[in-house]
C-alpha atoms as a PDB file:
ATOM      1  CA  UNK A   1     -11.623 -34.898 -34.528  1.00  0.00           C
ATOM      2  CA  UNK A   2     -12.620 -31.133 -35.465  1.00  0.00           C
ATOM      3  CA  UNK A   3     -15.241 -30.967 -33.156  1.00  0.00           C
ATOM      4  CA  UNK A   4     -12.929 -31.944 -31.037  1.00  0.00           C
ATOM      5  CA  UNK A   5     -10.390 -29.629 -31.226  1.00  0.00           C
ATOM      6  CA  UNK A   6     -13.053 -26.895 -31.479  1.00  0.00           C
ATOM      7  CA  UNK A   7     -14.424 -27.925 -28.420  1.00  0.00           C
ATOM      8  CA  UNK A   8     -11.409 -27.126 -26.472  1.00  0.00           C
ATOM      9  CA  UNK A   9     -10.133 -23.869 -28.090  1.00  0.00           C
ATOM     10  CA  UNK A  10     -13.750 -22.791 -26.923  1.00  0.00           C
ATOM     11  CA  UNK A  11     -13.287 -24.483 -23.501  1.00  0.00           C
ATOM     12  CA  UNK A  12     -10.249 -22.641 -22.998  1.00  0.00           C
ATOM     13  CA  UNK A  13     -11.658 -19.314 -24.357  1.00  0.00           C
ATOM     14  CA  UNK A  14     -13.970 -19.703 -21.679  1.00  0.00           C
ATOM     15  CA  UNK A  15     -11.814 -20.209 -19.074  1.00  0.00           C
ATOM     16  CA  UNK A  16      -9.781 -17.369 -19.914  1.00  0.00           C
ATOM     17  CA  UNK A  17     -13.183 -15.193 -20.544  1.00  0.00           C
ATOM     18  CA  UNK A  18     -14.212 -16.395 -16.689  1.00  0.00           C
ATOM     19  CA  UNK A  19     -10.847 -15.461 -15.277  1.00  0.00           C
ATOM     20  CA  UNK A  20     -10.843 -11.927 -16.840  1.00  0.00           C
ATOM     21  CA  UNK A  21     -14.186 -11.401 -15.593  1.00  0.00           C
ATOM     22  CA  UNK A  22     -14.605 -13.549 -12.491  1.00  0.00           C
ATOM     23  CA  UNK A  23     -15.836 -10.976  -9.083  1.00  0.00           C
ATOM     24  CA  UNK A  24     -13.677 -10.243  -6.542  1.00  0.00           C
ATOM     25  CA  UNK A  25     -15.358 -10.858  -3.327  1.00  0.00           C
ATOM     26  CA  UNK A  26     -14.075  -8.171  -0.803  1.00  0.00           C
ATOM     27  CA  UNK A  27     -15.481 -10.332   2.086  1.00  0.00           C
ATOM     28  CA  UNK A  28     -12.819 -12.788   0.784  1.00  0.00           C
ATOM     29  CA  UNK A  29     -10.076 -11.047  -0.439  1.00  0.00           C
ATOM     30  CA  UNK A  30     -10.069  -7.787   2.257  1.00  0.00           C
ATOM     31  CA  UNK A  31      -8.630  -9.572   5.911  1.00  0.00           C
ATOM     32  CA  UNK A  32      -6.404  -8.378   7.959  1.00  0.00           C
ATOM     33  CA  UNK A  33      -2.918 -10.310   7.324  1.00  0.00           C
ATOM     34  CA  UNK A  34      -1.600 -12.290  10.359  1.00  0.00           C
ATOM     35  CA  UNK A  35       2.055 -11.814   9.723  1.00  0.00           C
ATOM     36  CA  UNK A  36       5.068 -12.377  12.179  1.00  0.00           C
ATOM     37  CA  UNK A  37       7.985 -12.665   9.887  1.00  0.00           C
ATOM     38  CA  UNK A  38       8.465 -12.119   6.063  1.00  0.00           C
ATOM     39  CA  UNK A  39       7.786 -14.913   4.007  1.00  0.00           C
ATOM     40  CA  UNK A  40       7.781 -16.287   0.251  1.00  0.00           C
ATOM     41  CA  UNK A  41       5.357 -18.772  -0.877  1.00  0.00           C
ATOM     42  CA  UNK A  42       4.332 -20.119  -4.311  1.00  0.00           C
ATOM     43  CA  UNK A  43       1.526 -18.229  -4.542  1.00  0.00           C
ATOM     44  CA  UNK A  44       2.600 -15.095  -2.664  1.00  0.00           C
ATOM     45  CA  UNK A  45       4.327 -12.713  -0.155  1.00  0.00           C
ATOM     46  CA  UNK A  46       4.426 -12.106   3.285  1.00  0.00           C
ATOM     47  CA  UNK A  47       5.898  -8.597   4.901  1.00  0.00           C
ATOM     48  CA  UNK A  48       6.488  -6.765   7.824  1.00  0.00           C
ATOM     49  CA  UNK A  49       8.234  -3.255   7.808  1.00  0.00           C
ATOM     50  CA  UNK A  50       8.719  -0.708   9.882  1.00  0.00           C
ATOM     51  CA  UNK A  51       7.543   2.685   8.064  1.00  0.00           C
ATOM     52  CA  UNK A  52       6.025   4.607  10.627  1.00  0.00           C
ATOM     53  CA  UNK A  53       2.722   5.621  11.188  1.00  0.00           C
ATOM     54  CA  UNK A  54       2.528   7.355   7.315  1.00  0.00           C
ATOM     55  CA  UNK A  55       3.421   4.118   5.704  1.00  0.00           C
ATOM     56  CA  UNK A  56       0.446   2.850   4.883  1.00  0.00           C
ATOM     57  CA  UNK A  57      -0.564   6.194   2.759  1.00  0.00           C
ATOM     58  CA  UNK A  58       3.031   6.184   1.247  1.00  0.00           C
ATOM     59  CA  UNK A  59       2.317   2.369  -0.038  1.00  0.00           C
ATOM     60  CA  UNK A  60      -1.620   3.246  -1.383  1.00  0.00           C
ATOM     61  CA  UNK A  61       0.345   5.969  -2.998  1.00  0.00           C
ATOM     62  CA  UNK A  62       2.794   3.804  -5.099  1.00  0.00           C
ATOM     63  CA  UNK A  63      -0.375   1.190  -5.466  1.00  0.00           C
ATOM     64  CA  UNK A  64      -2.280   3.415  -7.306  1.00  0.00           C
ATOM     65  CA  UNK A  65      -0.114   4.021  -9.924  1.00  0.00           C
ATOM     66  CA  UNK A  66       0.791   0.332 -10.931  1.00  0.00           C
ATOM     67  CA  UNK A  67      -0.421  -0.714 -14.400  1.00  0.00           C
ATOM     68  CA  UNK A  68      -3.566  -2.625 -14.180  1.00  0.00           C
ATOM     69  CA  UNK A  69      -3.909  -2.224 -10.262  1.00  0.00           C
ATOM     70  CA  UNK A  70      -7.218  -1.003  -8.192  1.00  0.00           C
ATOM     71  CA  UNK A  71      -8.185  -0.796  -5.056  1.00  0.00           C
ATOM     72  CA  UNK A  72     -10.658  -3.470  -4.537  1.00  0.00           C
ATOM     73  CA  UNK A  73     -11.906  -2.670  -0.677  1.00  0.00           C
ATOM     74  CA  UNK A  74     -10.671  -0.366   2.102  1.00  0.00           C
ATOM     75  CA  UNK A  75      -8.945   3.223   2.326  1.00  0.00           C
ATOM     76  CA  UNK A  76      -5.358   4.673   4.605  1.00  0.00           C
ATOM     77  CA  UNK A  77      -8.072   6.242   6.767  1.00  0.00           C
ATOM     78  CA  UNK A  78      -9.530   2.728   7.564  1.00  0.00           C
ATOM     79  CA  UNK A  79      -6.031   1.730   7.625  1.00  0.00           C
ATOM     80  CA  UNK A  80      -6.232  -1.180   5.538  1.00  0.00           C
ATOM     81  CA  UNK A  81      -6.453  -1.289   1.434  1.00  0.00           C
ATOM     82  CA  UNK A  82      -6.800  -4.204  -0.539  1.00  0.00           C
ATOM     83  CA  UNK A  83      -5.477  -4.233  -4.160  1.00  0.00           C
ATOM     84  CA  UNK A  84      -6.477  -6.256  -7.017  1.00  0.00           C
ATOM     85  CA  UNK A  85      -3.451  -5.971  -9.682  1.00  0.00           C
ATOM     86  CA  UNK A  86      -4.497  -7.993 -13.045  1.00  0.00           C
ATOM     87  CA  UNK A  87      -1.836  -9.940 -15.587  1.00  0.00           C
ATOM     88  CA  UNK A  88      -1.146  -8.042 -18.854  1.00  0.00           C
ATOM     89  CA  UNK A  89      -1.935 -10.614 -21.100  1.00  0.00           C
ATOM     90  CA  UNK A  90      -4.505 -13.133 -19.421  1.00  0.00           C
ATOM     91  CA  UNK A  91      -6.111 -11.204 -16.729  1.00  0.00           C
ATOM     92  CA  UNK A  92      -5.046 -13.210 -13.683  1.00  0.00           C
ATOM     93  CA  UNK A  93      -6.057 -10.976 -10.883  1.00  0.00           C
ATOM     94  CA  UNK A  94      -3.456 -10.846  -8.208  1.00  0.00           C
ATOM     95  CA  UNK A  95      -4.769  -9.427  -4.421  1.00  0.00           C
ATOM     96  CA  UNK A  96      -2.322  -7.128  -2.154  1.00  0.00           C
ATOM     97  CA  UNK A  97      -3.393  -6.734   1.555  1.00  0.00           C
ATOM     98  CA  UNK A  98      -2.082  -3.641   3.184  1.00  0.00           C
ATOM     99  CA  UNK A  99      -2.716  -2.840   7.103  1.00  0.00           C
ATOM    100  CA  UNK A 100      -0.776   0.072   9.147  1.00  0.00           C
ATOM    101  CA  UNK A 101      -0.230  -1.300  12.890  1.00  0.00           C
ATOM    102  CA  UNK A 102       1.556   1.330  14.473  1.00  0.00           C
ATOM    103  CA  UNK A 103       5.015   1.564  13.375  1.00  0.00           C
ATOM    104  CA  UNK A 104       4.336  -1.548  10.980  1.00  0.00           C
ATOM    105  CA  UNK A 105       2.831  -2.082   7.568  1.00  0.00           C
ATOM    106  CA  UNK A 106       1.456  -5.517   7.074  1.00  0.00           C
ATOM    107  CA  UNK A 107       1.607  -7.037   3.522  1.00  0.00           C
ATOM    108  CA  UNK A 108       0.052  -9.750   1.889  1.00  0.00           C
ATOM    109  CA  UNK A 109       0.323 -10.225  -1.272  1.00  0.00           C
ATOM    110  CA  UNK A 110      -1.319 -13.243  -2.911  1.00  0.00           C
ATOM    111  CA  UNK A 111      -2.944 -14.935  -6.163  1.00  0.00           C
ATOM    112  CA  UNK A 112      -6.103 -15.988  -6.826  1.00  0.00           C
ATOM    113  CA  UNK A 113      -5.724 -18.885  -9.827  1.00  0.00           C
ATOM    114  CA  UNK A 114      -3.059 -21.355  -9.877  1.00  0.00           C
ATOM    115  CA  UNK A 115      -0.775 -22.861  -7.096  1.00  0.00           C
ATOM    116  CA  UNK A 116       2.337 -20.091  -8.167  1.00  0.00           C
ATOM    117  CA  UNK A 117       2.276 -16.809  -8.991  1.00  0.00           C
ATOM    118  CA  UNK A 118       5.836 -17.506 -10.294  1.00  0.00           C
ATOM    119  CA  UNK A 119       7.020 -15.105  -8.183  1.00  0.00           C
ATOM    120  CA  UNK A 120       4.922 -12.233  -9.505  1.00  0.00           C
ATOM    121  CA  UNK A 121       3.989 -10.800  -6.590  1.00  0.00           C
ATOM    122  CA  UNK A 122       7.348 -11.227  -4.649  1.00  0.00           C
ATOM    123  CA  UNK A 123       8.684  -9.133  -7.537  1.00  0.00           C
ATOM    124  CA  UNK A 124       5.425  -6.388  -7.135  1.00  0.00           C
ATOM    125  CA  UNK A 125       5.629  -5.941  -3.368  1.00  0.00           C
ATOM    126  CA  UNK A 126       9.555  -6.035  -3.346  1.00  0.00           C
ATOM    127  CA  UNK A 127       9.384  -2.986  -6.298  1.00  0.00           C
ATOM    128  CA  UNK A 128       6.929  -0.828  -4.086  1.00  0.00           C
ATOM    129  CA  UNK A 129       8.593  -1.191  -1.557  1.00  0.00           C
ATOM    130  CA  UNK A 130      11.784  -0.072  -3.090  1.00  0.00           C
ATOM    131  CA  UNK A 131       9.685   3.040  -4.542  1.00  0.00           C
ATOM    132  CA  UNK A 132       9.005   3.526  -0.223  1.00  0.00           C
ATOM    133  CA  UNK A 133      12.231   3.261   0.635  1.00  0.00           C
ATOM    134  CA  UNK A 134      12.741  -0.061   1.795  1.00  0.00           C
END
């Protein structure tokens, strides 16, 4: 019955080891959202606004100052950035599309383990955007 119970703590070590350190696979991760109204899922966030053309730089601004956040693929001058934001305690990494189309910034906001994020990233994308002015 030890052995057991040993087996799983080290099972679940393991798993939380593999999530911590799993890749991110830009060629995954870094698409262009499709997004033609705002919408809440259990694993994520979509969002149109209307910022003007400087929106995207004022978002990758905000971005790069959340705790535990990094860009994981693309720059404002390519007009798309993809964000990988990362759970305090566990590690879950979290993965925040934005594109500037025109007027419009594009969001997408999703995780990358689990079917809900719990509203995580709802909460994330609805704070930055705040910080933008929306």
């Amino acid at each position: 019955m030890r052995m057991l119970i040993w087996g799983m703590i080290a099972l679940a070590v393991l798993g939380l080891v593999w999530i911590r350190l799993a890749p991110s696979d830009p060629a995954r991760w870094h698409r262009a959202p499709q997004i033609s109204a705002d919408r809440d899922m259990r694993g994520g966030v979509l969002r149109r606004v209307e910022t003007g053309a400087d929106g995207l730089a004022r978002f990758d601004a905000i971005a790069r100052t959340a705790p535990r956040t990094r860009v994981l693929a693309g720059s404002v001058a390519e007009g798309m950035v993809t964000y990988v934001t990362r759970t305090r305690v566990f590690g879950f990494p979290d993965y925040t599309t934005a594109l500037q189309q025109g007027d419009l910034l594009l969001i997408h906001a999703r995780n990358r383990f689990g079917r809900s994020d719990l509203g995580v990233n709802r909460a994330r994308v609805e704070q930055w955007l705040t910080s933008l002015g929306h």
